[in-house]
Protein backbone atom coordinates (compact mmCIF):
# COMPACT_ATOMS: atom_id res chain seq x y z
CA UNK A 1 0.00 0.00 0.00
CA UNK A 2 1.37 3.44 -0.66
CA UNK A 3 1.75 6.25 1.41
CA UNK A 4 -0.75 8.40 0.07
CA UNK A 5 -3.04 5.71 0.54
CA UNK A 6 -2.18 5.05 3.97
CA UNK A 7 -2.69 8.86 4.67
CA UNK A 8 -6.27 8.87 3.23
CA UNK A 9 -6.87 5.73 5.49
CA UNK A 10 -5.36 7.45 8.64
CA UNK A 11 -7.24 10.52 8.03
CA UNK A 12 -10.60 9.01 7.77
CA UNK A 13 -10.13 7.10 10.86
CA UNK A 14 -9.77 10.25 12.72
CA UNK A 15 -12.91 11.52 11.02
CA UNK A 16 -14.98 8.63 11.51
CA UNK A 17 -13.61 8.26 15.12
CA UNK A 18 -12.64 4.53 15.07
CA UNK A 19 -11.43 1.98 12.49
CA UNK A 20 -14.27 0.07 12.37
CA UNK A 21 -16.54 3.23 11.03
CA UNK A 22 -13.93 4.08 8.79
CA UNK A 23 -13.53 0.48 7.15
CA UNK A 24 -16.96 0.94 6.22
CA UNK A 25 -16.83 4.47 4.85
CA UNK A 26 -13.79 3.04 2.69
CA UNK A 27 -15.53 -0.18 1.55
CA UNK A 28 -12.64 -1.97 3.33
CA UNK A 29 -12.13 -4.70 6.22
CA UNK A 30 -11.35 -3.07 9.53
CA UNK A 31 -8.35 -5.67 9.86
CA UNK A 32 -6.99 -3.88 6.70
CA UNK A 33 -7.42 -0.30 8.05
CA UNK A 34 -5.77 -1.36 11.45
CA UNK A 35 -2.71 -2.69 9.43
CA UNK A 36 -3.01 0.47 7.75
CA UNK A 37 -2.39 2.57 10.30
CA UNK A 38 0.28 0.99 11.86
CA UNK A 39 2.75 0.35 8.92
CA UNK A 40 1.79 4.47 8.41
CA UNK A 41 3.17 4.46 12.49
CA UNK A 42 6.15 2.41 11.79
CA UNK A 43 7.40 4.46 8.81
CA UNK A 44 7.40 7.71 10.59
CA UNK A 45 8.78 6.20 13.80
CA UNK A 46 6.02 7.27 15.49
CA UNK A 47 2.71 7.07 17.44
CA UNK A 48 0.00 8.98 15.94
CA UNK A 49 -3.55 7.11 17.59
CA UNK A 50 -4.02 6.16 21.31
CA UNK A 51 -5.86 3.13 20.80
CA UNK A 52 -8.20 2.18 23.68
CA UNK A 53 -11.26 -0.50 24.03
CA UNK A 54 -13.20 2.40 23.98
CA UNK A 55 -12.00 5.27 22.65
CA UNK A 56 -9.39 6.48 19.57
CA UNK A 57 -7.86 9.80 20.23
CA UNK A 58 -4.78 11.51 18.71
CA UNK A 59 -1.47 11.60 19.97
CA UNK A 60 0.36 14.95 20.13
CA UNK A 61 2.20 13.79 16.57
CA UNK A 62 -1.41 12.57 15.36
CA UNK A 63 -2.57 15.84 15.74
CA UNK A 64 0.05 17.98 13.56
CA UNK A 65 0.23 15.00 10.78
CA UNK A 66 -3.58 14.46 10.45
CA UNK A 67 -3.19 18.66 9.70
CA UNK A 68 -0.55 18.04 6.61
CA UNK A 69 -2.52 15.02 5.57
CA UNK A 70 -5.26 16.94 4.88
CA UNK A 71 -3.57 19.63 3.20
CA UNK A 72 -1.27 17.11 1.23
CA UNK A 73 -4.53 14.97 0.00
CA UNK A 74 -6.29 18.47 -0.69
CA UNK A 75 -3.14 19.33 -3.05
CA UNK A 76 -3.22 16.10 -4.73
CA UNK A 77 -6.87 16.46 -5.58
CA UNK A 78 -6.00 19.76 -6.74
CA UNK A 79 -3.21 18.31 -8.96
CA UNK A 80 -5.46 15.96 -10.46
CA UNK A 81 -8.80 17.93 -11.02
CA UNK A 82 -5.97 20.20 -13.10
CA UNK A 83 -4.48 17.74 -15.27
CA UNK A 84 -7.68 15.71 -15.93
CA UNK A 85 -9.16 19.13 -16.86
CA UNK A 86 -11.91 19.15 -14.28
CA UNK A 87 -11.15 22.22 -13.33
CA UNK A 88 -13.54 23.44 -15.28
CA UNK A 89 -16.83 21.48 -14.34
CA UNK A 90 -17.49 21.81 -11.09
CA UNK A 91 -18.66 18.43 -9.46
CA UNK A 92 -18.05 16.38 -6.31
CA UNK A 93 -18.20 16.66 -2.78
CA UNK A 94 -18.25 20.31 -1.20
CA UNK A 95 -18.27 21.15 2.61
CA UNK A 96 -19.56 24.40 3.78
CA UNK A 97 -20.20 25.54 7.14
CA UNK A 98 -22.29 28.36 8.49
CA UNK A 99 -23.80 29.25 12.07
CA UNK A 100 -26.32 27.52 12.84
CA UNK A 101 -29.57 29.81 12.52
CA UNK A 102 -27.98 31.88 10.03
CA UNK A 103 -27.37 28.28 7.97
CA UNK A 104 -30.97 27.44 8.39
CA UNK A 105 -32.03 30.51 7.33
CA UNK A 106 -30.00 31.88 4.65
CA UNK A 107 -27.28 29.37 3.76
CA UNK A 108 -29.35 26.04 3.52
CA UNK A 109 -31.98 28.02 0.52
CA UNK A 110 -28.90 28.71 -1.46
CA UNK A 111 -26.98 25.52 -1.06
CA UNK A 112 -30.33 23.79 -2.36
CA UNK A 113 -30.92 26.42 -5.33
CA UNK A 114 -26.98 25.49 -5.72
CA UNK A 115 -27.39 21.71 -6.40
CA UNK A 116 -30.41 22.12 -8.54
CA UNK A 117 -27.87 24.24 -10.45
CA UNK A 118 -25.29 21.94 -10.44
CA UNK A 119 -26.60 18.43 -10.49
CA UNK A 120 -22.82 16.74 -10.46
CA UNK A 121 -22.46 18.51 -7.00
CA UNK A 122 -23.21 17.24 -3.59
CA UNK A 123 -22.97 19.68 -0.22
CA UNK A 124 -22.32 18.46 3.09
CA UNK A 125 -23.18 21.52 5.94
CA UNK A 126 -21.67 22.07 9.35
CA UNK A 127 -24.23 24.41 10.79
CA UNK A 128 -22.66 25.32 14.44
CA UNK A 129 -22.22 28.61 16.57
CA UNK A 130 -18.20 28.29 16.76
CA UNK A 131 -15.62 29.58 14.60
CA UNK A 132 -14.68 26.36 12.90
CA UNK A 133 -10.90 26.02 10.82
CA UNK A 134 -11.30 25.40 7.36
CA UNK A 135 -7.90 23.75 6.94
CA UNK A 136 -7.83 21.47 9.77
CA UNK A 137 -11.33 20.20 9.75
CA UNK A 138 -11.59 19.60 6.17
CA UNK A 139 -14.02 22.30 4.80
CA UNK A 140 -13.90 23.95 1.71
CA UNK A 141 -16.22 27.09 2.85
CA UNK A 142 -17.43 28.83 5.80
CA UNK A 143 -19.75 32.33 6.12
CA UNK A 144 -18.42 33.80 8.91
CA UNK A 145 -20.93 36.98 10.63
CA UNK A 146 -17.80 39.07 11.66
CA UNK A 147 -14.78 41.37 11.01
CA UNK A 148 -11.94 39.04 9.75
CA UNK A 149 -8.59 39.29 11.29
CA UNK A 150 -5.21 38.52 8.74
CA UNK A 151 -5.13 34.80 7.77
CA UNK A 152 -4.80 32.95 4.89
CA UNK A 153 -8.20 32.87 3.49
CA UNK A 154 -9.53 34.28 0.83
CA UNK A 155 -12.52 36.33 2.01
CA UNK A 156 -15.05 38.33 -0.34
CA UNK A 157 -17.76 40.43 1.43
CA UNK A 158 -21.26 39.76 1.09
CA UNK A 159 -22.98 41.65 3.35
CA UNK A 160 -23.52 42.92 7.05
CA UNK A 161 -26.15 43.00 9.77
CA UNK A 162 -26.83 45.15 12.56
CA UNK A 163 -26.96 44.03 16.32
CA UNK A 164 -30.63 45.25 17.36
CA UNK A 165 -32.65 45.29 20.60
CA UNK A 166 -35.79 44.57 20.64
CA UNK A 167 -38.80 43.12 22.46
CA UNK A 168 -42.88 43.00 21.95
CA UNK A 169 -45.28 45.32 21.49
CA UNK A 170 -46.45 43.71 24.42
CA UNK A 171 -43.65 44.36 26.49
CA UNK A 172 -43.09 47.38 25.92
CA UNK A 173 -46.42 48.58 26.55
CA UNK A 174 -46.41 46.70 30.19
CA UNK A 175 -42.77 48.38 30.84
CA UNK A 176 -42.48 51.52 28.20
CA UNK A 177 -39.46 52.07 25.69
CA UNK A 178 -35.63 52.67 26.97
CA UNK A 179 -34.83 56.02 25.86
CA UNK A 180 -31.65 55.51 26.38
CA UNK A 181 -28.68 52.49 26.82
CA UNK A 182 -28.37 53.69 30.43
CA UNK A 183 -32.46 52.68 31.35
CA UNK A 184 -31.61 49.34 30.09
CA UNK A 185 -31.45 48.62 33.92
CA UNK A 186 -35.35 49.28 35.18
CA UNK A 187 -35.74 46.22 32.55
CA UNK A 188 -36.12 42.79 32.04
CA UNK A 189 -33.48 41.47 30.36
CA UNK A 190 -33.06 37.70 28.45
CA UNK A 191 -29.30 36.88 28.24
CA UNK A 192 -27.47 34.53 25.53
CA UNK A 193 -25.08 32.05 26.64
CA UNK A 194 -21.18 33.20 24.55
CA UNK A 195 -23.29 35.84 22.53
CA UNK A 196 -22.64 39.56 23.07
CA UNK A 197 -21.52 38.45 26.66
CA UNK A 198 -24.13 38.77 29.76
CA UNK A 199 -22.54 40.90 31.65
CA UNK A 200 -22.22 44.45 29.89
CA UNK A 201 -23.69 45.07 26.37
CA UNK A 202 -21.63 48.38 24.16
CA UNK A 203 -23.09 50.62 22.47
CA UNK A 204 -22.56 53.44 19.83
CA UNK A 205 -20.61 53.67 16.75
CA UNK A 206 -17.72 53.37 18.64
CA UNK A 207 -18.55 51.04 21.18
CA UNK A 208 -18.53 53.59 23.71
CA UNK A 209 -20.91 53.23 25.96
CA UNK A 210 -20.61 50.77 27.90
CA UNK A 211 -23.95 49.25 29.67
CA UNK A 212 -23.79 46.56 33.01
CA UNK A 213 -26.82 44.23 32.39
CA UNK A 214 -27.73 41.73 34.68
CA UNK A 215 -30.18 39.09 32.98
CA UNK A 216 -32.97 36.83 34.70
CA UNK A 217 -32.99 34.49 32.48
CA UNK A 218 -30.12 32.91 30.09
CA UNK A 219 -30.71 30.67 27.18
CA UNK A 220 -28.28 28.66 25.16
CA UNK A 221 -29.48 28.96 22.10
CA UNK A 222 -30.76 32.19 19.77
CA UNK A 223 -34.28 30.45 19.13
CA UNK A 224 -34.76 30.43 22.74
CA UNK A 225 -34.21 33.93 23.34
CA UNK A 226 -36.35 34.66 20.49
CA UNK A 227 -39.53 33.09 21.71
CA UNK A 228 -38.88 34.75 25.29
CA UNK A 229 -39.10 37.79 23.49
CA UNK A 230 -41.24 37.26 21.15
CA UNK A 231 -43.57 36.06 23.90
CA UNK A 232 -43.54 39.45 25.43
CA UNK A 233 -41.21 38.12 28.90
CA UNK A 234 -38.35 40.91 28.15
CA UNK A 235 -35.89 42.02 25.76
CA UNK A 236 -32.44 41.02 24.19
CA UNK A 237 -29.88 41.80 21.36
CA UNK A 238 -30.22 39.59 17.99
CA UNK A 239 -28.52 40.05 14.98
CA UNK A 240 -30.89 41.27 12.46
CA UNK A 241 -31.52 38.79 10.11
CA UNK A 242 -32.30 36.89 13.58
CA UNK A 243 -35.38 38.88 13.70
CA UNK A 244 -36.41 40.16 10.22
CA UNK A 245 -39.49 38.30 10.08
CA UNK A 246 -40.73 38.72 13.39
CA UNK A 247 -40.26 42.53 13.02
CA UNK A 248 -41.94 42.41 9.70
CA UNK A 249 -45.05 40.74 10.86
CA UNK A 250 -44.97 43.45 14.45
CA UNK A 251 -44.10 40.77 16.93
CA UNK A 252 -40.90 42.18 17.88
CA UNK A 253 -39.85 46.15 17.71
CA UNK A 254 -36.66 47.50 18.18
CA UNK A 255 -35.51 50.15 20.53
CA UNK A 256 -32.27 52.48 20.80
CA UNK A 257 -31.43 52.72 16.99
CA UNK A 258 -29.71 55.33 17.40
CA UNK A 259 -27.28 54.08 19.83
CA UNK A 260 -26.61 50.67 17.59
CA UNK A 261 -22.63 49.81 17.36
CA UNK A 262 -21.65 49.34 13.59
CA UNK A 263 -22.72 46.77 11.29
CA UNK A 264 -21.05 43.72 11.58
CA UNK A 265 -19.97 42.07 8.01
CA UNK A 266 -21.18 39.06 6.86
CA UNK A 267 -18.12 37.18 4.53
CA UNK A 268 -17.94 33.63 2.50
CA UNK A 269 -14.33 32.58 3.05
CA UNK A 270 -12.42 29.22 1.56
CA UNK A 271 -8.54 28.56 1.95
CA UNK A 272 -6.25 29.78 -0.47
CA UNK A 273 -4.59 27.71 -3.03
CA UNK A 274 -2.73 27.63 -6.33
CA UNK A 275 -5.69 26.51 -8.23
CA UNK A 276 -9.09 27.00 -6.83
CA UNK A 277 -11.18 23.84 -7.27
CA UNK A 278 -14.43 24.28 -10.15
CA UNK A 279 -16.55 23.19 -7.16
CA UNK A 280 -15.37 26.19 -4.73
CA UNK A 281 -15.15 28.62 -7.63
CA UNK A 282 -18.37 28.20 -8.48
CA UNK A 283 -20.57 27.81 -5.24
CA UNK A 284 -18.76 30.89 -3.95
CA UNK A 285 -19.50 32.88 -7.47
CA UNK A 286 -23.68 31.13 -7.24
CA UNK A 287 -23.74 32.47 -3.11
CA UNK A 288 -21.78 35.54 -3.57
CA UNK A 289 -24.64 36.61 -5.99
CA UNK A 290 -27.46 35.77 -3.70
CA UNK A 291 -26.58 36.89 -0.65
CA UNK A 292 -25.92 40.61 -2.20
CA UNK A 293 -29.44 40.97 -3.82
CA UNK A 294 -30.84 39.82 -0.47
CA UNK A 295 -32.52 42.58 1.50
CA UNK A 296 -32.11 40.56 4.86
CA UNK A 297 -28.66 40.77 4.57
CA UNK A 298 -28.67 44.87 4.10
CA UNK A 299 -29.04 46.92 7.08
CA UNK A 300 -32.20 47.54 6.77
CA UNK A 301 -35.57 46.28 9.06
């Protein structure tokens, strides 16, 4: 067995989390992939897998070698889409990963307009509320709702949101409207677990007013929060695509516009490389397009 081989072996085993689950994602014995594995070990002259009765998890080594696997394999894909001209037709496997209510939302609509366009494609999604790394996890794109620091992806811009409070009509008629960030405290406040923190919100253009909240209740996930609010119990910051429809339809207002930080920048990112695979050129190109003529994506409510 070769070496690339051997890598592609060792590299699903750590994504399938066991030989066994990988020997059937290969279409090969499990005996084979555990021989694998180890003659991969004893040509490096290392351990790479802590093999329990339970549990597989990577050594220190394991963990920088599954890393240049990936990007090796990646290259080599790239190397051969190029010379066998495939380049050009996009088709294949893509992986792209989005958080999760934004995915639902917004990504999932275009990924399914995408296939219909493409009908050699198929898209796996990672829809989850961490920052994920392309490289390392194996994805080919990611939206990320932020302002990107230097790296070495290739980011294009296509489009921002605001961070807006708001609560019911309901609500607000039982307790009145803030006028200002500072009456924030005679209110009833629904935190969100690693979102915009729960213990002092900023406002202003330049994030200069700084506001101590103290929250009654704390949910773990946005769609939580939402139906608190929604149901009239208090108010909390979204991100406005978060709450498009529900302001549309007048179940949720927001409050203390004026005071709003800046938008935050929505971007579709995928790793750089020499050649830029058919299948990342083009769902980037079909996306790029439709998240710019979408008016949930503007600023405006």
């Amino acid at each position: 067995m070769d070496r690339w081989q051997a890598m592609r072996i060792f590299v699903q085993v750590v994504e399938s989390g066991g030989f066994a689950p990988a020997a059937k994602v290969l279409h090969m014995s499990p005996p084979s992939v555990t021989r694998a594995v180890a003659k991969l070990e004893d040509l490096i002259g290392t351990r790479l897998l802590v093999r329990t009765t339970r549990s597989l998890k990577l050594t220190a080594a394991g963990e920088g070698y599954v890393a240049d696997c990936r990007r090796i394999l990646g290259e080599i894909a790239e190397a051969e889409a190029n010379a066998a001209g495939s380049f050009t037709a996009p088709a294949g496997l893509l992986t792209v990963t989005a958080p999760a209510l934004f995915g639902r939302i917004h990504v999932l609509p275009v990924i399914l307009d995408f296939l219909d366009h493409y009908p050699a494609m198929q898209v796996k999604t990672i829809f989850v509320d961490r920052v994920t790394n392309l490289v390392d996890e194996g994805l080919d794109v990611a939206i990320r709702i932020a302002s990107l620091p230097a790296s070495g992806l290739v980011a294009r811009r296509i489009g921002s949101v605001r961070q807006v409070l708001c609560g019911s009509p309901d609500y607000f008629a039982r307790f009145g409207d803030p006028g200002s960030p500072q009456e924030l405290a005679r209110h009833r406040i629904i935190g969100r677990e690693g979102l915009f923190g729960h213990s002092e919100w900023l406002f202003g253009r330049d994030n200069n007013i700084r506001v101590p909240i103290s929250p009654r209740l704390i949910c773990n996930t946005n769609d939580a929060v939402l139906a608190a609010a929604v149901a009239g119990w208090g108010l909390s910051r979204f991100q406005s695509y978060q709450v498009a429809p529900d302001v549309s339809a007048g179940r949720l207002k927001v409050v203390l516009a004026d005071y709003e930080r800046e938008p935050v920048p929505i971007h579709i990112v995928h790793a750089e490389g020499r050649i830029v695979s058919a299948r990342v050129r083009a769902f980037v190109d079909f996306a790029a397009g439709r998240f710019r003529r979408h008016a949930g994506l503007r600023t405006e409510l």
